[in-house]
N, C-alpha and C. Protein backbone atom coordinates (compact mmCIF):
# COMPACT_ATOMS: atom_id res chain seq x y z
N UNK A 1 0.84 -1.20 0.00
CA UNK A 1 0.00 0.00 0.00
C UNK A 1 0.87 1.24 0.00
N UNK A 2 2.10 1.24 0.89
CA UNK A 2 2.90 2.05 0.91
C UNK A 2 3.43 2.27 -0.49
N UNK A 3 3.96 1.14 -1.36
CA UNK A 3 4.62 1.54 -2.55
C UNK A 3 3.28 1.86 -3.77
N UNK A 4 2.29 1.39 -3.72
CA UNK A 4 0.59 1.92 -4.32
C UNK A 4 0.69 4.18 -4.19
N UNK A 5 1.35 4.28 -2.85
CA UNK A 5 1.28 5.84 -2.48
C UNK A 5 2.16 6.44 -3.24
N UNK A 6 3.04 5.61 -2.91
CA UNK A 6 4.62 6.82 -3.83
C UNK A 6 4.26 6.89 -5.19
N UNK A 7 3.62 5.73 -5.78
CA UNK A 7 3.19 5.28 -7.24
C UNK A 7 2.25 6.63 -8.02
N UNK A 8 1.56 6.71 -7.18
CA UNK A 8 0.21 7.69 -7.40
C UNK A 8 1.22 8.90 -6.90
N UNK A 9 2.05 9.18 -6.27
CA UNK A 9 2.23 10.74 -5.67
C UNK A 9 3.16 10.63 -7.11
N UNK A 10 4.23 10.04 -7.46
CA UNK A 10 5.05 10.07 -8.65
C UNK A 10 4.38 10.79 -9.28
N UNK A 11 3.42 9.29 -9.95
CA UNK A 11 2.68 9.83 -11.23
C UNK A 11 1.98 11.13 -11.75
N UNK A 12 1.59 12.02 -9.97
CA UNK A 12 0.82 13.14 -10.46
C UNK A 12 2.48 14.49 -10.43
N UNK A 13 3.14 14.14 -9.91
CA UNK A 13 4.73 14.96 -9.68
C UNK A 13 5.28 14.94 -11.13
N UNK A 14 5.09 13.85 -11.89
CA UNK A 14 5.36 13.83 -13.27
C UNK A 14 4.74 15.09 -13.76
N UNK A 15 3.71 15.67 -13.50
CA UNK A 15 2.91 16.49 -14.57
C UNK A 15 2.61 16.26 -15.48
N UNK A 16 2.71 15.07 -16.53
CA UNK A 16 2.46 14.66 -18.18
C UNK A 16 0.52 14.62 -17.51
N UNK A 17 -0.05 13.92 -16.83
CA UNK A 17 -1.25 14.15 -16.43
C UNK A 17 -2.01 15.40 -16.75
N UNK A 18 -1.43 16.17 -16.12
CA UNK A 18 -2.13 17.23 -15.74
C UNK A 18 -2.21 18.13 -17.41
N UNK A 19 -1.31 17.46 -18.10
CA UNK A 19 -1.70 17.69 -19.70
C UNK A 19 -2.94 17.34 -20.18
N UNK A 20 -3.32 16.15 -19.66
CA UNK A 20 -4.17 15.06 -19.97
C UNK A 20 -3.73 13.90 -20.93
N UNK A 21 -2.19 13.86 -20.65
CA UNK A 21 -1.48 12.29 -21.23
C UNK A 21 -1.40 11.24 -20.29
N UNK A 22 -1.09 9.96 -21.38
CA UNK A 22 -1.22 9.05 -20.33
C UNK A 22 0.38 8.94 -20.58
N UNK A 23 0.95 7.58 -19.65
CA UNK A 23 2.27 7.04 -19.51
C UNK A 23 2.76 6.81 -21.08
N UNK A 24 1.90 6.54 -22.08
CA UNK A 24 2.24 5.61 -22.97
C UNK A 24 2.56 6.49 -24.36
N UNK A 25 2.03 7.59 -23.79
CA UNK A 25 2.15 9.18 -24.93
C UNK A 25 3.34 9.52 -24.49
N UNK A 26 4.24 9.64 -23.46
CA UNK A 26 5.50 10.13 -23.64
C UNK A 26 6.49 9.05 -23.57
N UNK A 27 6.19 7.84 -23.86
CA UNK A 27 7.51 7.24 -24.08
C UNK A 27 8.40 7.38 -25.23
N UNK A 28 9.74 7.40 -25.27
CA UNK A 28 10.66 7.62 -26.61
C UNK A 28 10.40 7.08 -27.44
N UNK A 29 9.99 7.56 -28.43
CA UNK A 29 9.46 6.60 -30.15
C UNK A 29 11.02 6.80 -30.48
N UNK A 30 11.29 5.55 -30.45
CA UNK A 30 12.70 4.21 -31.06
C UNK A 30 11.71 3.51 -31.85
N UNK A 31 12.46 2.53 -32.68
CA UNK A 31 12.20 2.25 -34.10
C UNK A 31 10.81 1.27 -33.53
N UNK A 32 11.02 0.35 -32.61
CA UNK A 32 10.04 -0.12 -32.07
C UNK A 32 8.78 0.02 -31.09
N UNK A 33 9.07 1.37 -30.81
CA UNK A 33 8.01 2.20 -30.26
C UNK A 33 7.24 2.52 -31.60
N UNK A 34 7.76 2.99 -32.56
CA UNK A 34 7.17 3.89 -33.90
C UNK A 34 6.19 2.72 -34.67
N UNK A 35 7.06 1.48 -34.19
CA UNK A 35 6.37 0.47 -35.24
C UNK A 35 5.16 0.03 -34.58
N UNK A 36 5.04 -0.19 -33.19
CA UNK A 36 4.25 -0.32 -32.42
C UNK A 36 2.80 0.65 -32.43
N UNK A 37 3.78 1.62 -32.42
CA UNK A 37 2.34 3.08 -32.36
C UNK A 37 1.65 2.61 -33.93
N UNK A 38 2.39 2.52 -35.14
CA UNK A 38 1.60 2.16 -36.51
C UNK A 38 0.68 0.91 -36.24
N UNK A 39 1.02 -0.27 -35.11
CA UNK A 39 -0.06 -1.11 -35.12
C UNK A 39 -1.05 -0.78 -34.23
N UNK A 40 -1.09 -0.09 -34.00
CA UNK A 40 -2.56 0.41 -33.07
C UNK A 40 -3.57 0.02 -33.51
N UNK A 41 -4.70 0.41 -32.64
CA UNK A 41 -6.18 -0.03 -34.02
C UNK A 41 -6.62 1.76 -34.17
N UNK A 42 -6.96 2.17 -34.96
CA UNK A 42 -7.63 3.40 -35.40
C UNK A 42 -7.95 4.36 -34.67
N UNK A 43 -8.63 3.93 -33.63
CA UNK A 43 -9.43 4.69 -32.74
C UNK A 43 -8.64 5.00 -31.66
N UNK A 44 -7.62 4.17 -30.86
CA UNK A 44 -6.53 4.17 -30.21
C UNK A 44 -5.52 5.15 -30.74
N UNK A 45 -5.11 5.16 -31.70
CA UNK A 45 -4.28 5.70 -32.19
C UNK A 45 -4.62 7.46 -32.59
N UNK A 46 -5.79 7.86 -32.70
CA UNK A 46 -6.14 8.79 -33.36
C UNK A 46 -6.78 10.00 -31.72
N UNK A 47 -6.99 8.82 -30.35
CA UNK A 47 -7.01 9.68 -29.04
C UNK A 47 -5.90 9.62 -28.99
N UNK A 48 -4.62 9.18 -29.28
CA UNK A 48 -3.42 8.99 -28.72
C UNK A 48 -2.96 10.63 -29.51
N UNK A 49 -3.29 11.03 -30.69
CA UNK A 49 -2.66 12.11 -31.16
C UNK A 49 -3.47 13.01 -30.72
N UNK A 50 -4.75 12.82 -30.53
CA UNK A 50 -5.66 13.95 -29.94
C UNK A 50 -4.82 14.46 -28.84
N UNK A 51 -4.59 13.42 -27.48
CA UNK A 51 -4.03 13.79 -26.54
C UNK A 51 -2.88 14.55 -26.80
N UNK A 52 -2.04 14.23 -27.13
CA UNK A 52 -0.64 14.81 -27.90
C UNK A 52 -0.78 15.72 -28.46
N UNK A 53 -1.42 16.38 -29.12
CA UNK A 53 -2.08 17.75 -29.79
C UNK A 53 -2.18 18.49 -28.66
N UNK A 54 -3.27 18.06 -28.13
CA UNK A 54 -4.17 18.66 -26.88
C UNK A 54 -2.66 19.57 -25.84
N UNK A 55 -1.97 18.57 -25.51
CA UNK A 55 -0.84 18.72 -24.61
C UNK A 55 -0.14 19.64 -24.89
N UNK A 56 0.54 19.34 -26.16
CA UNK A 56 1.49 20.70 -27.23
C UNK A 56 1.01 22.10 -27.31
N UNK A 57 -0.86 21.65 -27.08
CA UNK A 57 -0.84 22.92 -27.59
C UNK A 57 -1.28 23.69 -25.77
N UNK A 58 -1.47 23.29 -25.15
CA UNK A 58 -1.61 23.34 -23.97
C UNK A 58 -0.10 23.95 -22.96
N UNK A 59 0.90 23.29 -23.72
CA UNK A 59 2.16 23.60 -23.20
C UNK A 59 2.42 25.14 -24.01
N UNK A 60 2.42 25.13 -25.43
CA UNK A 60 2.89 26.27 -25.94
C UNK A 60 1.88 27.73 -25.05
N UNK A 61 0.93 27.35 -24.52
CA UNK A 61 0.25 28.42 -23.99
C UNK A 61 0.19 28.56 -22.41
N UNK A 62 1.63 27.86 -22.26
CA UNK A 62 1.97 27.62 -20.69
C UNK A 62 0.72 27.55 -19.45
N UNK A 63 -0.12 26.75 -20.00
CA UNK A 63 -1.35 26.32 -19.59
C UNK A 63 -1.33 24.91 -19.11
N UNK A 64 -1.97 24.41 -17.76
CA UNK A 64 -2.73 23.01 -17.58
C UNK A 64 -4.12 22.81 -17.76
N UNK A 65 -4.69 21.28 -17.69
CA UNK A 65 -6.27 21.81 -18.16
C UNK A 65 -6.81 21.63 -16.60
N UNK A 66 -8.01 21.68 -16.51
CA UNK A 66 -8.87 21.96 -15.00
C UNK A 66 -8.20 20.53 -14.33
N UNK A 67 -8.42 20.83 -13.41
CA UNK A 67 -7.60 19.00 -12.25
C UNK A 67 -9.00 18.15 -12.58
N UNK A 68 -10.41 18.71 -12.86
CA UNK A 68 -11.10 16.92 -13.34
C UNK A 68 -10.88 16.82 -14.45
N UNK A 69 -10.21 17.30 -15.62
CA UNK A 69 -9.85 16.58 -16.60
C UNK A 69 -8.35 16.15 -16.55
N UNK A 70 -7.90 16.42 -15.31
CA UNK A 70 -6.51 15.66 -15.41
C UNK A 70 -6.32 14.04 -15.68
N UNK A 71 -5.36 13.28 -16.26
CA UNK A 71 -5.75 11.73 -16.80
C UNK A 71 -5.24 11.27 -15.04
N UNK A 72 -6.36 10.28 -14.38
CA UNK A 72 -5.99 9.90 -13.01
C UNK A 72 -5.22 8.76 -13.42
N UNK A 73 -4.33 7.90 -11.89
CA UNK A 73 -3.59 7.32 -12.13
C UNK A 73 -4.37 6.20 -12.36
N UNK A 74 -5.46 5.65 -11.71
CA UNK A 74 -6.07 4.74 -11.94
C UNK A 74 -6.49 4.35 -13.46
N UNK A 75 -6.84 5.33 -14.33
CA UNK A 75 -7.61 5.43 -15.43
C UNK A 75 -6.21 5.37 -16.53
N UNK A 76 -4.90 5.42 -16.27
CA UNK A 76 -4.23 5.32 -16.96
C UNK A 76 -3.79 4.08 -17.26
N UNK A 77 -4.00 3.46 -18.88
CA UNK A 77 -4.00 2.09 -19.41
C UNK A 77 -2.78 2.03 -20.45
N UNK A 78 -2.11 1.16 -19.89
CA UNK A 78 -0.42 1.21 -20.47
C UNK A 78 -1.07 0.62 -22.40
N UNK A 79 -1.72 1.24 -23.29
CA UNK A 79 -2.23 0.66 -23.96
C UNK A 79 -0.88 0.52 -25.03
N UNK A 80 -0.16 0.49 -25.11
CA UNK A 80 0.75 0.72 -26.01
C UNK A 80 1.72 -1.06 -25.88
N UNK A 81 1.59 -1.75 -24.65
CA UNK A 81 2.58 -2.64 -24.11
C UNK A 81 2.13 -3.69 -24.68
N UNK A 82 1.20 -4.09 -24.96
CA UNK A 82 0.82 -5.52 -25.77
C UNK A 82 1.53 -5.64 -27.08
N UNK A 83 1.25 -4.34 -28.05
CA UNK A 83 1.95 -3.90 -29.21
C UNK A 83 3.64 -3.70 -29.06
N UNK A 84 4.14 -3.12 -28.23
CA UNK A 84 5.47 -2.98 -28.35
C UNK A 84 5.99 -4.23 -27.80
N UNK A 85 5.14 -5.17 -27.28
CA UNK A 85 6.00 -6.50 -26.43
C UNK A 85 6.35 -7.06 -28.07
N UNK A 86 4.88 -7.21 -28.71
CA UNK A 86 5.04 -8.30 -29.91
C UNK A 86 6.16 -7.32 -30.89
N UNK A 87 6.29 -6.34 -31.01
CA UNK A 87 7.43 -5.88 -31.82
C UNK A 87 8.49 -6.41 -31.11
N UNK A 88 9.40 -6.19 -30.11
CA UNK A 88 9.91 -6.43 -29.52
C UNK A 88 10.10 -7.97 -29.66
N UNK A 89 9.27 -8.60 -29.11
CA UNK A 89 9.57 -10.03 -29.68
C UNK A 89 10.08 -10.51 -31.17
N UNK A 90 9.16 -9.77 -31.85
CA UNK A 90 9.21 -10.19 -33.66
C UNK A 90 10.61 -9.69 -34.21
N UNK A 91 11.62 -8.76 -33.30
CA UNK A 91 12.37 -8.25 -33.91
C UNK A 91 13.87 -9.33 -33.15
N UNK A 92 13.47 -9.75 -31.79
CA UNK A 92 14.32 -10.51 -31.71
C UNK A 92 14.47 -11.71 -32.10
N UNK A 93 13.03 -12.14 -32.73
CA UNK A 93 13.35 -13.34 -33.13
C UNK A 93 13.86 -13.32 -34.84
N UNK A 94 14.02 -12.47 -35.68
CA UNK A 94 15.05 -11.64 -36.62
C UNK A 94 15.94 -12.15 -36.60
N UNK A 95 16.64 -11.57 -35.43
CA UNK A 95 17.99 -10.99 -34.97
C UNK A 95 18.42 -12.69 -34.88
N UNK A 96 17.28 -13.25 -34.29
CA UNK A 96 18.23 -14.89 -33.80
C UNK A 96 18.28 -15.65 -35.54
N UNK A 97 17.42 -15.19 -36.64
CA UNK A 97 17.22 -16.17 -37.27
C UNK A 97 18.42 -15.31 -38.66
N UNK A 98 18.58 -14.36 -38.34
CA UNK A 98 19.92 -13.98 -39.05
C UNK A 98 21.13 -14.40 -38.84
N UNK A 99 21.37 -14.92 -36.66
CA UNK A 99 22.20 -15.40 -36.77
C UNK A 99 23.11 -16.51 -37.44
N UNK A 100 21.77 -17.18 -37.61
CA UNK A 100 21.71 -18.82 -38.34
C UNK A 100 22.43 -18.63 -39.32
């Protein structure tokens, strides 16, 4: 419960929230992040730039949005990790079958 607290105090100390991003909008797009974000499904992909818009343009006007539209920690869904595992996988198994 103790490490549940620091988790949630982090996550809102981050500030990417209070943009209204989740965890999965600021990770580093590397070749397998990029390939990952292209397998999205449509609709995923198209709040994922909303948010990202939203944020940019939110930052350039040195603005946050109201705290109930901040993204809570609970409500934040690592949606990106199913997709980057299987890249991730598909690329090492490449790498092993080049070794051959």
């Amino acid at each position: 419960i103790l490490l549940l607290g620091f988790r949630k105090w982090y996550y809102n100390a981050c500030g990417f929230n209070k943009l209204g991003l989740m965890r999965d909008d600021t990770i580093y797009e590397d070749h397998d992040v990029k390939e990952a974000i292209h397998r999205l499904p449509e609709r995923v992909y198209n709040d994922r730039m909303f948010r990202i818009k939203r944020a940019l343009d939110l930052s350039m006007k040195q603005q946050i949005l109201p705290k109930n539209q901040w993204t809570k920690f609970e409500e934040d869904v690592h949606y990106l990790d199913p997709y980057l595992k299987e890249v991730i996988r598909e690329r090492k198994e490449r790498e092993e079958w080049q070794k051959k």
